[in-house]
N, C-alpha and C. Protein backbone atom coordinates (compact mmCIF):
# COMPACT_ATOMS: atom_id res chain seq x y z
N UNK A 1 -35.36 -13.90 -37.66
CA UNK A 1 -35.75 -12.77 -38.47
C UNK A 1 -37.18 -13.02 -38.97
N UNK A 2 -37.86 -11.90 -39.03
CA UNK A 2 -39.26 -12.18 -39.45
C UNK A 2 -39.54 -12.46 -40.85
N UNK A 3 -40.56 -13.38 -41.33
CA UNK A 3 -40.74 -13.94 -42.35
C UNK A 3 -41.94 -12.66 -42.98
N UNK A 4 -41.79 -12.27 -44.72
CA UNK A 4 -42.80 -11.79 -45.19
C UNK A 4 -43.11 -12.82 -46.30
N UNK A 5 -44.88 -12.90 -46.17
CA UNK A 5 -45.45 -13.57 -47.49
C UNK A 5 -45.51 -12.95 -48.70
N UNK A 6 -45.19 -13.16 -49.47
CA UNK A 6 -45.07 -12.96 -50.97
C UNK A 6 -45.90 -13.42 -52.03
N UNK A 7 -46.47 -13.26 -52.87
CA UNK A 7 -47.35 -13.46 -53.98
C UNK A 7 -46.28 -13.60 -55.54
N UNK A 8 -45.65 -14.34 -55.90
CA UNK A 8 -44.83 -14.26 -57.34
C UNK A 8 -45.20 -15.87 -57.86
N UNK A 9 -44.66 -15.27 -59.28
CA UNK A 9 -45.32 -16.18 -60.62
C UNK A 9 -43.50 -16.77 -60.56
N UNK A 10 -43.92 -17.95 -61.01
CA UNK A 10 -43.03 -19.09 -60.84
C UNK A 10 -42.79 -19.75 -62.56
N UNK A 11 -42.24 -20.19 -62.94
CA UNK A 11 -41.80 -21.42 -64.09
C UNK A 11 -42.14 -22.43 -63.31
N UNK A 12 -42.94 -23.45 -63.29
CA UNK A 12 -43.36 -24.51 -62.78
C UNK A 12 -41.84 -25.53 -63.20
N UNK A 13 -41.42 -25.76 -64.25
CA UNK A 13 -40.31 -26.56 -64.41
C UNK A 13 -39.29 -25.90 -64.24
N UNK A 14 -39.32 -24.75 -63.85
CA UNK A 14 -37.79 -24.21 -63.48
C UNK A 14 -37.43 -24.44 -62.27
N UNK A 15 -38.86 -23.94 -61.24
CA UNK A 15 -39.03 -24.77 -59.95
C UNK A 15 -38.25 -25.71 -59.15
N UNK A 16 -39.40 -26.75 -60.26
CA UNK A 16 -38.91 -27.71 -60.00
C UNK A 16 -37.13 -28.90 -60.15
N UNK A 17 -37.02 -28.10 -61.22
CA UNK A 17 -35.45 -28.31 -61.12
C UNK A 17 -34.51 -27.54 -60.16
N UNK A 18 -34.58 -26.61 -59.68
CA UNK A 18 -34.19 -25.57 -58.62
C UNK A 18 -34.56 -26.54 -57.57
N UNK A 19 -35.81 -26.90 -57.23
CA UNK A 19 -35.66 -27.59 -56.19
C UNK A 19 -35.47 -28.86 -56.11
N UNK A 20 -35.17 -29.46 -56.82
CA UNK A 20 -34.37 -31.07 -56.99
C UNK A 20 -32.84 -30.50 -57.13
N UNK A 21 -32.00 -29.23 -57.77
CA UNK A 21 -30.66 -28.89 -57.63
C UNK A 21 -29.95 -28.47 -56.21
N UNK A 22 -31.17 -27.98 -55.59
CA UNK A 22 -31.26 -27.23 -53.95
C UNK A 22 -31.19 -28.42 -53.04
N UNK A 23 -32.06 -29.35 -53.38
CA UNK A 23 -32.13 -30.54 -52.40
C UNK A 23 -33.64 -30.29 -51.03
N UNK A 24 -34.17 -28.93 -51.88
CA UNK A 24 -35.56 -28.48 -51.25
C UNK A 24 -36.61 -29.17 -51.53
N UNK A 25 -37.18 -29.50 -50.19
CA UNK A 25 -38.27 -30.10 -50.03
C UNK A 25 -39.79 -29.25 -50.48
N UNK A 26 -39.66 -28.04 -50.39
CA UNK A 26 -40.53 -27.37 -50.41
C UNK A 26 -40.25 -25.64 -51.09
N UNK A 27 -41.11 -24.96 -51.71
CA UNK A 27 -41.56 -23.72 -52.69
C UNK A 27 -40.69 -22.81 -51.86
N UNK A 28 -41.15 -22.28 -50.53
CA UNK A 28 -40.11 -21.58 -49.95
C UNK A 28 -38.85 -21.78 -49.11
N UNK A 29 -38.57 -23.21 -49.04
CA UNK A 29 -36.84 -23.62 -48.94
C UNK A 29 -36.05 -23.58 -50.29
N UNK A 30 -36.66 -23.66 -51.29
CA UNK A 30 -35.85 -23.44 -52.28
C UNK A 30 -35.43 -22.04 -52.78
N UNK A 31 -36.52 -21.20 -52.59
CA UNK A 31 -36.31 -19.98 -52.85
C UNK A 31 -35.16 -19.21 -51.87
N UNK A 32 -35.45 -19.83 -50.51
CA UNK A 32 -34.74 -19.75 -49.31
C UNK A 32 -32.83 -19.75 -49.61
N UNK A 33 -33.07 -20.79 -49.73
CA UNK A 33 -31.81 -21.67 -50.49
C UNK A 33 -31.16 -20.67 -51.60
N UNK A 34 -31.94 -20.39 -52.58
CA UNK A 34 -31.61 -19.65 -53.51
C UNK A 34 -31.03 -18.52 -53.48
N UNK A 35 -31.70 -17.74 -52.80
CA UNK A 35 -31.28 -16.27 -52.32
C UNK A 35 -29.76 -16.30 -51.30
N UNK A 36 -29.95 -17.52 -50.18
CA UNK A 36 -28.80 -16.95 -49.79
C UNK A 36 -27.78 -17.96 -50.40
N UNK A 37 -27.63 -18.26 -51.54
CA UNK A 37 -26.40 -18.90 -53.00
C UNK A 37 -25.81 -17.30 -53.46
N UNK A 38 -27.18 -16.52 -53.72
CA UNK A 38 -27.10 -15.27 -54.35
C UNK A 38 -26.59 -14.81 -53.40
N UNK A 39 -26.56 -14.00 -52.03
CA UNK A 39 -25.88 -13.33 -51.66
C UNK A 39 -24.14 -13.76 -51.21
N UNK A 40 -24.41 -15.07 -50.87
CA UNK A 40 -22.78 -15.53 -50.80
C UNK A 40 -22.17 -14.93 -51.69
N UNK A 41 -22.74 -15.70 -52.75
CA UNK A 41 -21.82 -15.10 -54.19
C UNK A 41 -21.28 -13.67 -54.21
N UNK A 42 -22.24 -13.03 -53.94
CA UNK A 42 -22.24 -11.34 -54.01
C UNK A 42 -21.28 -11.15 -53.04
N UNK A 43 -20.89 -11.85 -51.76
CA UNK A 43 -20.01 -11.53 -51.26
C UNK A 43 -18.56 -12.02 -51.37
N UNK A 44 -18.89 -13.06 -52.20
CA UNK A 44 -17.31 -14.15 -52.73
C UNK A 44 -16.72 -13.04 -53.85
N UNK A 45 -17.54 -12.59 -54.83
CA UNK A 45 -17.37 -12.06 -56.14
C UNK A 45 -16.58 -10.09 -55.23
N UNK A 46 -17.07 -9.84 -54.28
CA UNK A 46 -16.51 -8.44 -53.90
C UNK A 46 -15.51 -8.87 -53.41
N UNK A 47 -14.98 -9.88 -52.14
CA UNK A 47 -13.70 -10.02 -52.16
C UNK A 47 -12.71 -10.41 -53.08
N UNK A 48 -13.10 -11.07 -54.09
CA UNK A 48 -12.40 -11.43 -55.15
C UNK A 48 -11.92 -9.79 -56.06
N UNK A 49 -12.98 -9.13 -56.06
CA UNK A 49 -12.77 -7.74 -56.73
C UNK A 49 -11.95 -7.01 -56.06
N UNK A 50 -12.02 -7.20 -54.39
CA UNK A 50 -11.17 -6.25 -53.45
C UNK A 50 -9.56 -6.79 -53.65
N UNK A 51 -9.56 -8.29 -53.69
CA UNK A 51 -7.91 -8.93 -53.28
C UNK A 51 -7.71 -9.46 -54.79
N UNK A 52 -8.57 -9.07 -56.10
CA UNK A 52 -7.80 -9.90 -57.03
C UNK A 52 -6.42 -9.58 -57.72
N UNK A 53 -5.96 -8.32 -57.72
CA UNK A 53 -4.27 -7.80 -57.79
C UNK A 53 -3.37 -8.10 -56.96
N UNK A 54 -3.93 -8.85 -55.65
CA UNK A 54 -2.82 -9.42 -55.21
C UNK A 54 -1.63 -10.34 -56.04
N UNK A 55 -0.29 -10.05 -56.01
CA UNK A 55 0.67 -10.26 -56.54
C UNK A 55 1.67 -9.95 -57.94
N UNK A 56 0.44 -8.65 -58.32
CA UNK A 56 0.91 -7.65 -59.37
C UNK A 56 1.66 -6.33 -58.57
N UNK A 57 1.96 -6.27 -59.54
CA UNK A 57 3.49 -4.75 -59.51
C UNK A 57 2.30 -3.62 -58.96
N UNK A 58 2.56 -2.75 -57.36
CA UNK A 58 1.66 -2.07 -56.30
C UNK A 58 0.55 -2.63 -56.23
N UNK A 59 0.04 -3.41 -56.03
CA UNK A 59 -1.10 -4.64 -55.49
C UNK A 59 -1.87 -3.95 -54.67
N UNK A 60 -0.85 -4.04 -53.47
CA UNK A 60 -1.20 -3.10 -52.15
C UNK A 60 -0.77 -1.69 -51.93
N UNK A 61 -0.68 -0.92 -53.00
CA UNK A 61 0.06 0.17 -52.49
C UNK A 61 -1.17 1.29 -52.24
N UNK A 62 -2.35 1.34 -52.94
CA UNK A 62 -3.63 1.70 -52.63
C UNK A 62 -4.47 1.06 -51.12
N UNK A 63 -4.08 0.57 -50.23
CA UNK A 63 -4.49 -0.72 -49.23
C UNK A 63 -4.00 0.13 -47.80
């Protein structure tokens, strides 16, 4: 997929803890890293929203 360059203002120590928590070597592997944490999530957190009534009284009766 094609890469776009970006211009954004950073926390220099937020950074840098992001990228010592990431295990990133570098400004855009961490950000890299970051974003797709964020979209997992976004997709862990909708199945959780879609299947979390599983095992209540009609769970599935909307399904």
């Amino acid at each position: 997929m094609p890469k776009s360059q970006v211009t954004i203002r950073l926390d220099k120590s937020q950074l840098a803890r992001a990228r010592k928590a990431l295990g990133a070597e570098t400004v855009t592997e961490a950000i890299e890293r970051a974003l797709s944490l964020a979209t997992e999530k976004a997709e862990h957190d909708a199945i959780i929203r879609r299947y979390g009534g599983a095992g209540k009284k009609d769970s599935f009766a909307d399904r």
